[in-house]
Each structure stands twice: as C-alpha cells, then as structure tokens.
PDB file of N, CA and C in Angstrom:
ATOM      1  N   UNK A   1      49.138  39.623 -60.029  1.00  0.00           N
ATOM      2  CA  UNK A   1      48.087  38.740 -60.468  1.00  0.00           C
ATOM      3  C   UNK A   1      47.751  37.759 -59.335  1.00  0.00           C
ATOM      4  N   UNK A   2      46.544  37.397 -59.225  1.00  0.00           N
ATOM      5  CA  UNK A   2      46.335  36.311 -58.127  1.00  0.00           C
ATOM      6  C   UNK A   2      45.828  35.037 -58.353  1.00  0.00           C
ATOM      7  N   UNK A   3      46.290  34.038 -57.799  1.00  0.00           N
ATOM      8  CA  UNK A   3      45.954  32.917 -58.245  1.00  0.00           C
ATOM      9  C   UNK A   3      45.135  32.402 -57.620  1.00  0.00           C
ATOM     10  N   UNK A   4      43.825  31.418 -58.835  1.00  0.00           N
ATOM     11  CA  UNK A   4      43.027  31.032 -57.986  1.00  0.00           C
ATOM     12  C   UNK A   4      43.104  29.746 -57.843  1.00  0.00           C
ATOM     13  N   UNK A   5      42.446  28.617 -56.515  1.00  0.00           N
ATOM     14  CA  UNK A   5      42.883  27.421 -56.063  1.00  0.00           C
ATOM     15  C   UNK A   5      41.565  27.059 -55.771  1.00  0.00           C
ATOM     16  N   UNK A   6      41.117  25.800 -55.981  1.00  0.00           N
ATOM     17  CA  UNK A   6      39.855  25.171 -55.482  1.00  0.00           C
ATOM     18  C   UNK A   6      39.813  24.473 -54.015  1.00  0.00           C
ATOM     19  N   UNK A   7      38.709  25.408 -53.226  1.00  0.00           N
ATOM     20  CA  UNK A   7      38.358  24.693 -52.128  1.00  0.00           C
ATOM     21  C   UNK A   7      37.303  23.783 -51.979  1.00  0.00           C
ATOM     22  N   UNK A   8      37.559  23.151 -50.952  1.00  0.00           N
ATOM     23  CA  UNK A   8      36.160  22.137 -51.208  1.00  0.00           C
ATOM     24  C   UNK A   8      35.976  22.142 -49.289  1.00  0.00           C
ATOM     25  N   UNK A   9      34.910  21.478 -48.880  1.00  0.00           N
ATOM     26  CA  UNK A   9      34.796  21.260 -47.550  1.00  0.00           C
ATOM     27  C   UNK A   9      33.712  19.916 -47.305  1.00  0.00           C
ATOM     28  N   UNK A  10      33.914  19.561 -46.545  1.00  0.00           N
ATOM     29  CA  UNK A  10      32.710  18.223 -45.967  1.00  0.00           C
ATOM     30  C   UNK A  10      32.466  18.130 -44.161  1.00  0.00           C
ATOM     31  N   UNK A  11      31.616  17.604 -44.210  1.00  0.00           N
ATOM     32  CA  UNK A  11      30.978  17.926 -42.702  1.00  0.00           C
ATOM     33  C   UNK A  11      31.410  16.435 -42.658  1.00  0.00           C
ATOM     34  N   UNK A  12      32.155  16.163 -41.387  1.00  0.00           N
ATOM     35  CA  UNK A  12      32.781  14.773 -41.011  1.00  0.00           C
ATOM     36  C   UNK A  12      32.174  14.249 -39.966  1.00  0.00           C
ATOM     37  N   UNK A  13      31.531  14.929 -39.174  1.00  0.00           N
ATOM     38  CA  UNK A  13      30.465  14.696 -38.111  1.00  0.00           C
ATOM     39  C   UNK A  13      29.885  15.781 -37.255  1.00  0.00           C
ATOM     40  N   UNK A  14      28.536  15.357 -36.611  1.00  0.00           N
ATOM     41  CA  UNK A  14      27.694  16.429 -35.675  1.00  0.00           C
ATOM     42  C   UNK A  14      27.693  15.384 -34.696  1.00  0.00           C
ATOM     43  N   UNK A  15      27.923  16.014 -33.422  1.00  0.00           N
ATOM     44  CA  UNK A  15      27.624  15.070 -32.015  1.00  0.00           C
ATOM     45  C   UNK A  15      26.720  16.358 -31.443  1.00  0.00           C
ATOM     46  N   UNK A  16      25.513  15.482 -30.791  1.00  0.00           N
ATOM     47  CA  UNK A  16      24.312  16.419 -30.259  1.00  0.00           C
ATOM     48  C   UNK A  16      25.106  16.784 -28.825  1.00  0.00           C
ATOM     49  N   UNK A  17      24.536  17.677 -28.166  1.00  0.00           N
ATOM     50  CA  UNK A  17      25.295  18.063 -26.672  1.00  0.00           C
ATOM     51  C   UNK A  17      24.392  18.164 -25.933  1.00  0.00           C
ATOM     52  N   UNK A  18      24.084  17.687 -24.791  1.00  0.00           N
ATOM     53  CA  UNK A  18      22.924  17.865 -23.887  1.00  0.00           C
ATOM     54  C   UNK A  18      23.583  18.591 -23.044  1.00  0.00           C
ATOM     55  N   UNK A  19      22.220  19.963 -22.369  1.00  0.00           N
ATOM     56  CA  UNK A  19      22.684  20.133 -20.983  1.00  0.00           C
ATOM     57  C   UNK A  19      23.717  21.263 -21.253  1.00  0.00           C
ATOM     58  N   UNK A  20      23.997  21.993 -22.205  1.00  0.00           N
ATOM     59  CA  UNK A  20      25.276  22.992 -22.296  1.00  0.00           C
ATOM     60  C   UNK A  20      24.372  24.160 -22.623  1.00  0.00           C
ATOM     61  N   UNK A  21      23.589  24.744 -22.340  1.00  0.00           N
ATOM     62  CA  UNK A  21      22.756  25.346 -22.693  1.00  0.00           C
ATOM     63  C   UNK A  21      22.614  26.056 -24.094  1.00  0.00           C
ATOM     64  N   UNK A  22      22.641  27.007 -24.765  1.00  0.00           N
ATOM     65  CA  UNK A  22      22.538  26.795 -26.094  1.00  0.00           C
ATOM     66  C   UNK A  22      23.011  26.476 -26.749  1.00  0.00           C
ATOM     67  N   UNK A  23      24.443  25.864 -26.484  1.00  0.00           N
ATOM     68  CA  UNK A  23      24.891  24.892 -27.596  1.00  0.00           C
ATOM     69  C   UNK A  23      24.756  23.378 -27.781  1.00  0.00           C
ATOM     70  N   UNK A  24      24.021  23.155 -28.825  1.00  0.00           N
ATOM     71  CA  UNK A  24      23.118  21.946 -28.803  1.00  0.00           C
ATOM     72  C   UNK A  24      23.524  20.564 -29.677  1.00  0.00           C
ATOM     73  N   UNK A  25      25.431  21.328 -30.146  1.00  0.00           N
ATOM     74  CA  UNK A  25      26.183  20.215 -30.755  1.00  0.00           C
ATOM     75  C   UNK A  25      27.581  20.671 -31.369  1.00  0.00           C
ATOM     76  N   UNK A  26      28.292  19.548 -31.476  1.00  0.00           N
ATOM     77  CA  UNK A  26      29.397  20.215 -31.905  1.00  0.00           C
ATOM     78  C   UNK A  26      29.776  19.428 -33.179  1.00  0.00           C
ATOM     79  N   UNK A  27      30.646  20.419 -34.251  1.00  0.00           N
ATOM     80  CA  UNK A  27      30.445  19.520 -35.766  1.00  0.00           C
ATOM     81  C   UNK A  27      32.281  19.550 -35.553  1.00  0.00           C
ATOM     82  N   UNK A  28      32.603  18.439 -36.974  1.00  0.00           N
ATOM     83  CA  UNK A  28      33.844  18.227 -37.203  1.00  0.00           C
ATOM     84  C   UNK A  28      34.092  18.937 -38.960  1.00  0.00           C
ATOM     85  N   UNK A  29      34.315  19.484 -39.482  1.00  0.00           N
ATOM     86  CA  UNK A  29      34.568  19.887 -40.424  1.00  0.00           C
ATOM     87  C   UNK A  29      35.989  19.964 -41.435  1.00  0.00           C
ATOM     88  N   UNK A  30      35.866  19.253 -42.278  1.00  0.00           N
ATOM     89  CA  UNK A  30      37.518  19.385 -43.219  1.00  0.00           C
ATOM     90  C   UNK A  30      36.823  20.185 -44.226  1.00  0.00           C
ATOM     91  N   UNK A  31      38.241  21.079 -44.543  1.00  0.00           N
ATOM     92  CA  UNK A  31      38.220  22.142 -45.530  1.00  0.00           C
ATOM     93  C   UNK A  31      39.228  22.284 -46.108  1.00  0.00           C
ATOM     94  N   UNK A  32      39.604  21.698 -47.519  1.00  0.00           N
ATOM     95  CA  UNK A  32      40.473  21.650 -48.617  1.00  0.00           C
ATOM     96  C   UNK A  32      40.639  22.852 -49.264  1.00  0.00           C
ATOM     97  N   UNK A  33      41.563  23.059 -48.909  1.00  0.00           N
ATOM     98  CA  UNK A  33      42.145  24.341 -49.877  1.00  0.00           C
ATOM     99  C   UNK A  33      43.566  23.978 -50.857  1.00  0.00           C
ATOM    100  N   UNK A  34      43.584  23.985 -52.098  1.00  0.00           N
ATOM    101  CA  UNK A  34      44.713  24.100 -52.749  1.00  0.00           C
ATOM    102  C   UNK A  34      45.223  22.374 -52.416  1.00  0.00           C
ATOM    103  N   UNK A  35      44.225  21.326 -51.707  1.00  0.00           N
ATOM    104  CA  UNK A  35      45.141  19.926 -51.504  1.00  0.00           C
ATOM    105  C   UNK A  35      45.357  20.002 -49.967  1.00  0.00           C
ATOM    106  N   UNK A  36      44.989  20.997 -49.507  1.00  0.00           N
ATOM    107  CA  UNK A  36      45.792  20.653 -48.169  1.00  0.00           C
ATOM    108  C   UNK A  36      44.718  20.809 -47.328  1.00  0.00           C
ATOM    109  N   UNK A  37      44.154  19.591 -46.376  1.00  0.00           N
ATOM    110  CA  UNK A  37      42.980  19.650 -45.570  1.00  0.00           C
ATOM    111  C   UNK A  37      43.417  19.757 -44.112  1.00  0.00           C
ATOM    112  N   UNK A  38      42.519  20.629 -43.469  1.00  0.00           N
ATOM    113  CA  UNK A  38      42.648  21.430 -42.104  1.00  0.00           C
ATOM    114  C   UNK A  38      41.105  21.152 -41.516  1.00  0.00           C
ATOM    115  N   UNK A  39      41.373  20.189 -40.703  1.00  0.00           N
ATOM    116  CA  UNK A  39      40.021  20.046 -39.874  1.00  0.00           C
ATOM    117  C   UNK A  39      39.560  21.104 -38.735  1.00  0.00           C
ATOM    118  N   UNK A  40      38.835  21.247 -38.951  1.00  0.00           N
ATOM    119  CA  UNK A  40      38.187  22.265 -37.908  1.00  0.00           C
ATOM    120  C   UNK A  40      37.292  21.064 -36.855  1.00  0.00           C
ATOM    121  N   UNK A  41      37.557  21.496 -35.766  1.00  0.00           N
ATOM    122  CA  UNK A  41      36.982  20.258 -34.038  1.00  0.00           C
ATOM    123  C   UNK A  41      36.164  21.361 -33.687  1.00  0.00           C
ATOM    124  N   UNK A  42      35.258  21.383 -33.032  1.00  0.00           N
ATOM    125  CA  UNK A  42      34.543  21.908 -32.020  1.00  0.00           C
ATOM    126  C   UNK A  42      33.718  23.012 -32.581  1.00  0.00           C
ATOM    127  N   UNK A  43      33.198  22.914 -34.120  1.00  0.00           N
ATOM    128  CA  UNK A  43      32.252  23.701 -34.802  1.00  0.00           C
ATOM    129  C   UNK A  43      31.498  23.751 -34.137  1.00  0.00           C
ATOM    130  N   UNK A  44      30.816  24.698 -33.448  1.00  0.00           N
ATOM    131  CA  UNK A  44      29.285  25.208 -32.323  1.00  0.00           C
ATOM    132  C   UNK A  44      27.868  25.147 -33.849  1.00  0.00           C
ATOM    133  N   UNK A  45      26.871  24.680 -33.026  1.00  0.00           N
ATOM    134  CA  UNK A  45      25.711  24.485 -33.329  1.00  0.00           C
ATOM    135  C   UNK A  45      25.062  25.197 -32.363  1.00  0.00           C
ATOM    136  N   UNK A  46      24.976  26.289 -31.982  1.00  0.00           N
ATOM    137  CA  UNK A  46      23.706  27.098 -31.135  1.00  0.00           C
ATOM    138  C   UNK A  46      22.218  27.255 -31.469  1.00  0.00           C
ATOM    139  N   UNK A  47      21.729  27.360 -30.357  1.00  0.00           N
ATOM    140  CA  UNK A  47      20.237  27.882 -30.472  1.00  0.00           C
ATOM    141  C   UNK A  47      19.856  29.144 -29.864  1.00  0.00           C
ATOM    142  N   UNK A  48      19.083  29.804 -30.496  1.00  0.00           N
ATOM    143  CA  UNK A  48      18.657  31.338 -30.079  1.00  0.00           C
ATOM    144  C   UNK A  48      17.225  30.977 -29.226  1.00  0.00           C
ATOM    145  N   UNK A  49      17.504  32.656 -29.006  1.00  0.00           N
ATOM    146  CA  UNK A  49      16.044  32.278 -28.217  1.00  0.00           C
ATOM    147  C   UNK A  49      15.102  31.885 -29.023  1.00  0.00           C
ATOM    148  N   UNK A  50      14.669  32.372 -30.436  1.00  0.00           N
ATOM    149  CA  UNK A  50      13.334  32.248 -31.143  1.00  0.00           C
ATOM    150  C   UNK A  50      13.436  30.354 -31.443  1.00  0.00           C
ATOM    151  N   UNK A  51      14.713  29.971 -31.050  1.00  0.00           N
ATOM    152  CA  UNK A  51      14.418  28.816 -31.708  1.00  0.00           C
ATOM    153  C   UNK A  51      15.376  28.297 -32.785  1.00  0.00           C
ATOM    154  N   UNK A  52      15.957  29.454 -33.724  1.00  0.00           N
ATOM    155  CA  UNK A  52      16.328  28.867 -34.581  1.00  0.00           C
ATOM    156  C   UNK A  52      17.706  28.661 -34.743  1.00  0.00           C
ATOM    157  N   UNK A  53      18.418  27.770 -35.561  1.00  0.00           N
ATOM    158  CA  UNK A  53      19.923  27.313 -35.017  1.00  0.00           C
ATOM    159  C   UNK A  53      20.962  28.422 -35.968  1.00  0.00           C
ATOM    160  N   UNK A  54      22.519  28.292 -35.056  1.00  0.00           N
ATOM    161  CA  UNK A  54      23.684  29.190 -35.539  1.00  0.00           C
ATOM    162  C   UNK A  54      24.988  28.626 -35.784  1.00  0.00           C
ATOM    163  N   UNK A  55      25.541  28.994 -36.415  1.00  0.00           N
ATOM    164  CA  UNK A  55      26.778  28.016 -36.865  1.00  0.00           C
ATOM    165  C   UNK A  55      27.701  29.221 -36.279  1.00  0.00           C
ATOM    166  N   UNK A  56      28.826  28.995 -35.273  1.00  0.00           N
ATOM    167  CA  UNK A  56      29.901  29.396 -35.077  1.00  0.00           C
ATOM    168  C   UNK A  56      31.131  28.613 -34.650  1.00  0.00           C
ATOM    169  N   UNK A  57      32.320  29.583 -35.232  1.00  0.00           N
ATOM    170  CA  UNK A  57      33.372  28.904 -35.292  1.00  0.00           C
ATOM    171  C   UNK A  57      34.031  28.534 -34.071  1.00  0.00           C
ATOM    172  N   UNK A  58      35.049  27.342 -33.982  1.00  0.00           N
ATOM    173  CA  UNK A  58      35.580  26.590 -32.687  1.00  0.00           C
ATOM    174  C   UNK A  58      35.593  28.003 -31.863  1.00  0.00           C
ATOM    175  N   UNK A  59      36.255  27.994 -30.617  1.00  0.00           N
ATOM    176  CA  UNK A  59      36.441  28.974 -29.718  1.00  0.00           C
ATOM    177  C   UNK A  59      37.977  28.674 -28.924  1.00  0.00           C
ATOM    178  N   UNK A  60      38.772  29.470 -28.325  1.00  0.00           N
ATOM    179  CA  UNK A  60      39.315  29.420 -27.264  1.00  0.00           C
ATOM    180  C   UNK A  60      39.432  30.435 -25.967  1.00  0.00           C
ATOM    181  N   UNK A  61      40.462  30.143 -25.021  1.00  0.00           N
ATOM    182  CA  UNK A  61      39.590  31.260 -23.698  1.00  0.00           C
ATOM    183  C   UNK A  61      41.101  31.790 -23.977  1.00  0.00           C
ATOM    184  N   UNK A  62      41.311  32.824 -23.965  1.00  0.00           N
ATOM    185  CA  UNK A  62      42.647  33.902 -23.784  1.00  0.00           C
ATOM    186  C   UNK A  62      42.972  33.491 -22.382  1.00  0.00           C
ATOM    187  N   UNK A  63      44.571  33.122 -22.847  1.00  0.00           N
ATOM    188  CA  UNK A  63      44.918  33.292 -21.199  1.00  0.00           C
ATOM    189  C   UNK A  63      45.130  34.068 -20.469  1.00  0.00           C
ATOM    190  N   UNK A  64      45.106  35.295 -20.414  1.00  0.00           N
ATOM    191  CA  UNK A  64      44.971  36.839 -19.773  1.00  0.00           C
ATOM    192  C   UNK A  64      43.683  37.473 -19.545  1.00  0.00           C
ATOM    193  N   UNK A  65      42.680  37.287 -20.529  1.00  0.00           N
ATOM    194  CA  UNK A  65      41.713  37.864 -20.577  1.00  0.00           C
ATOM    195  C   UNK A  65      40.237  37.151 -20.242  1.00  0.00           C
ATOM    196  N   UNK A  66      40.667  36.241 -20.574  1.00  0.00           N
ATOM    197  CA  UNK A  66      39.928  34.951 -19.971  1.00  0.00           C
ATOM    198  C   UNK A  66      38.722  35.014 -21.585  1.00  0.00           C
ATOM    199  N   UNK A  67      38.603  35.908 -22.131  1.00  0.00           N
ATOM    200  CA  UNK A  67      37.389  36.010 -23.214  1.00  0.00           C
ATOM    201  C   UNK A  67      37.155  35.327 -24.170  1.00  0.00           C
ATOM    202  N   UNK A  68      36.713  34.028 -24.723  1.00  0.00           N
ATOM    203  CA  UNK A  68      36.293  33.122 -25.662  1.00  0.00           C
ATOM    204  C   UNK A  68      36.585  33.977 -26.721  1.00  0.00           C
ATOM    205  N   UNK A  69      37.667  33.485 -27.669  1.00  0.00           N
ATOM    206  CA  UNK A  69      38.106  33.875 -29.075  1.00  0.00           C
ATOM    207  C   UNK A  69      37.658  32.991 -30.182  1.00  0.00           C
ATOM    208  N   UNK A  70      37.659  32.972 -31.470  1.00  0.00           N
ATOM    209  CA  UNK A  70      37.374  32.209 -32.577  1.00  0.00           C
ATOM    210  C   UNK A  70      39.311  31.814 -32.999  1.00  0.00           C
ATOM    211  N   UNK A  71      38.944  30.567 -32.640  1.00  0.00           N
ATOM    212  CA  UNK A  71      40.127  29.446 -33.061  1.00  0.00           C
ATOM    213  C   UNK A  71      40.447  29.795 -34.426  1.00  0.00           C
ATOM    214  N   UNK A  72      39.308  29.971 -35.428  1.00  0.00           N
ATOM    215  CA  UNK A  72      39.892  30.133 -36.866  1.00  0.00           C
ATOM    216  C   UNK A  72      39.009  31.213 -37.814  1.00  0.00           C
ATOM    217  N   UNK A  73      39.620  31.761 -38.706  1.00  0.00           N
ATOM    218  CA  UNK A  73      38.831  32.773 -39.602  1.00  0.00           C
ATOM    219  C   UNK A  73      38.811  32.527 -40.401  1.00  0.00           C
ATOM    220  N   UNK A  74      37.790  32.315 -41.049  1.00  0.00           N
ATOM    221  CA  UNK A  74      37.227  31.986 -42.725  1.00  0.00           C
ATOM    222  C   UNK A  74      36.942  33.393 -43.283  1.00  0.00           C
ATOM    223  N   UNK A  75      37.307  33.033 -44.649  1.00  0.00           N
ATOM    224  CA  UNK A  75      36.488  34.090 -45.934  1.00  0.00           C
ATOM    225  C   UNK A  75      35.202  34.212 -45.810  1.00  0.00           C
ATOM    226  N   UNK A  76      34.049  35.251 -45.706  1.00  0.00           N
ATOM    227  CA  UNK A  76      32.960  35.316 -45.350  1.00  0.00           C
ATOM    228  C   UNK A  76      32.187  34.312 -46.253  1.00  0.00           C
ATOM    229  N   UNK A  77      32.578  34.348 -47.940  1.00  0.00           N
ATOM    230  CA  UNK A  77      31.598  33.660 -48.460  1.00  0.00           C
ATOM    231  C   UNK A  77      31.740  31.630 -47.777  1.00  0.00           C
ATOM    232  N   UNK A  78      33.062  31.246 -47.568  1.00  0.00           N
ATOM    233  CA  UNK A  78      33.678  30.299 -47.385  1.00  0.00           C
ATOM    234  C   UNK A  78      33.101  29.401 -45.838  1.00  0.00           C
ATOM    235  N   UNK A  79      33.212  30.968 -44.804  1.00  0.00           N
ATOM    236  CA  UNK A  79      32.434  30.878 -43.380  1.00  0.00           C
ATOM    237  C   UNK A  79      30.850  30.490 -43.492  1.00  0.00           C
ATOM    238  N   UNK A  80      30.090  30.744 -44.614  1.00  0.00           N
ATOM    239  CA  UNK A  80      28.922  31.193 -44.750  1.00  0.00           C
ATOM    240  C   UNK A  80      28.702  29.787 -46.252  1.00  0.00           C
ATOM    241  N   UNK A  81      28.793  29.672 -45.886  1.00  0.00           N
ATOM    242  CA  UNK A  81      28.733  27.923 -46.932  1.00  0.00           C
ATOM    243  C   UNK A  81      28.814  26.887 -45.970  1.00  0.00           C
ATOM    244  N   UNK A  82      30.625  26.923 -45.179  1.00  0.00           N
ATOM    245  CA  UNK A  82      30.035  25.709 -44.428  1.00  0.00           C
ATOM    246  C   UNK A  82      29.111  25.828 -43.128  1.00  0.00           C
ATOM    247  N   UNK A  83      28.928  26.902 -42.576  1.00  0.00           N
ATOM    248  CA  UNK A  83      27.988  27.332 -42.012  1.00  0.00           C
ATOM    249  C   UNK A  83      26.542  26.185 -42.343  1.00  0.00           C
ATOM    250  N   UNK A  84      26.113  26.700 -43.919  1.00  0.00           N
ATOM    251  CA  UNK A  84      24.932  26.194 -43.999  1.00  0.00           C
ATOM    252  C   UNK A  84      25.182  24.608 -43.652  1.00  0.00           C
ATOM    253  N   UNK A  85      26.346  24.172 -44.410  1.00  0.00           N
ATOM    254  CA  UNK A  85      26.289  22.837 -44.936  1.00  0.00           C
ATOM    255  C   UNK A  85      26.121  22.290 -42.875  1.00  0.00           C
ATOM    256  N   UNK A  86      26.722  22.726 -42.433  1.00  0.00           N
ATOM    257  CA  UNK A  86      26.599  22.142 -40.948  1.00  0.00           C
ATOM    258  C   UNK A  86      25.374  22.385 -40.256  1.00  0.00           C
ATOM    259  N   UNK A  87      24.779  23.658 -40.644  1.00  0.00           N
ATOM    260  CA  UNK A  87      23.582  23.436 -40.033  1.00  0.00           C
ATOM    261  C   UNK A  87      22.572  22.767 -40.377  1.00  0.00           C
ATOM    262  N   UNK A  88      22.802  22.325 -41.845  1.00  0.00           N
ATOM    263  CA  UNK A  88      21.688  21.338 -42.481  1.00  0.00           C
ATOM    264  C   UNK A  88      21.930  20.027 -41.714  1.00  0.00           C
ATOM    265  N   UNK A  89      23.141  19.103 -41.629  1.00  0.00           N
ATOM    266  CA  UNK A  89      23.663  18.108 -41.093  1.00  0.00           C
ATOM    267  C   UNK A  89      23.339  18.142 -39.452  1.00  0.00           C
ATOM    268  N   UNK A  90      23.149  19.235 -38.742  1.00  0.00           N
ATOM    269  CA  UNK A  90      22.876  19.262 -37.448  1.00  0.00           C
ATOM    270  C   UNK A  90      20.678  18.940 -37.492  1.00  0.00           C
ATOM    271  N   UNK A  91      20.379  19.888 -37.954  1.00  0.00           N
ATOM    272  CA  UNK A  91      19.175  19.624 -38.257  1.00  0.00           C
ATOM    273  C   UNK A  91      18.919  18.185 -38.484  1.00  0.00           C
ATOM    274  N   UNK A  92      19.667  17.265 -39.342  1.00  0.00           N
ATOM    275  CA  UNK A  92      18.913  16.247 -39.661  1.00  0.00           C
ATOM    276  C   UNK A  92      19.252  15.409 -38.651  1.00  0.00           C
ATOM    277  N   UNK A  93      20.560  15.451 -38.278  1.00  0.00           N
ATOM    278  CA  UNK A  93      21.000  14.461 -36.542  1.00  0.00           C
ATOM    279  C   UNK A  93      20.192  15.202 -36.127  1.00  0.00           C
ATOM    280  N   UNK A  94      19.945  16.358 -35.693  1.00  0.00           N
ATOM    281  CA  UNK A  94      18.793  16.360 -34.511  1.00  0.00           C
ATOM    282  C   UNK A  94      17.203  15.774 -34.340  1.00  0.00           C
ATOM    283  N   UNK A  95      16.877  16.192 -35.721  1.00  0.00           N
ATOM    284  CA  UNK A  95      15.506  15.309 -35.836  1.00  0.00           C
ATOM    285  C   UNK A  95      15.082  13.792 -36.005  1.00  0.00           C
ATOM    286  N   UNK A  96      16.538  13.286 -36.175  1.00  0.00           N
ATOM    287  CA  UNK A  96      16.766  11.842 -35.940  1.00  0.00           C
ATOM    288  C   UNK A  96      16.786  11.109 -34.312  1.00  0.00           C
ATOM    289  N   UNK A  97      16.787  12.177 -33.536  1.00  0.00           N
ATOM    290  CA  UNK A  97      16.924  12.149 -31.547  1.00  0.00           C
ATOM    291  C   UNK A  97      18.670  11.962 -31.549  1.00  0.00           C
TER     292      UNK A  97
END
C-alpha cells in the first residue's frame, strides 16, 4: 500500500541576471514534502530564441566529464507546477525592471 503525504512549495525569490546570455534569472524555491523543506538555489529562468521563458532545474558540472547535470529531480507533475509558479514570479520581477 502507499502512502500519501502533502507537498506544498513557495517561490522564496527571483534575482534578474544580466549579461549571462539566456539565462535571465535565478529563483530560490522551498518544497515541503511530508514537513520537511528542501530549498532548491539556483532555479534557471531561460529565454529561447522566440522569446519565451523556461524553468530549469539548478545544474552542476561533473567532475570528469565536465557536462552540466540537474542538481535535483522532481516528479514530473511536481517539476511542472513549480515550474509554472516560478515562471509567473520571474515574469512579474521582470516587468517590474
């Protein structure tokens, strides 16, 4: 049988980034699971070419391979929630300058 536990998450801050080329900010994110909160640092805010913005997760560089990895893995529906919730919060710091 599996048990289920309530998560919750909140966007704790967006800092805009100048000058890094498409990444145009970085968010702070806590995510409660079961009571126990795990901040996520260095949430990416990208921009595509057409323009429009992307939520991906922190990164690190392999020390062998040198290749930018994802720091953490979310449940797709879980990835794809705070996703929005950060890109809404980036949007509105951004249109604020």
């Amino acid at each position: 049988m599996s048990e289920t536990v309530s998560v919750g998450y909140e966007v704790l801050g967006v800092e805009p980034v100048l000058g890094a080329g498409r990444l145009v900010a970085l968010a702070v994110v806590a995510v409660e699971v079961a009571g126990l909160v795990v901040t996520l640092q260095g949430v990416q805010v990208n921009r595509a070419a057409d323009g429009s913005l992307s939520c991906a997760a922190p990164v690190f560089r392999h020390p062998r391979t040198g290749r930018w990895l994802p720091a953490v893995s979310l449940p797709q529906r879980l990835s794809e929630a705070v996703a929005a919730e950060v890109l809404a919060t980036a949007r509105e710091k951004i249109a604020q300058g």
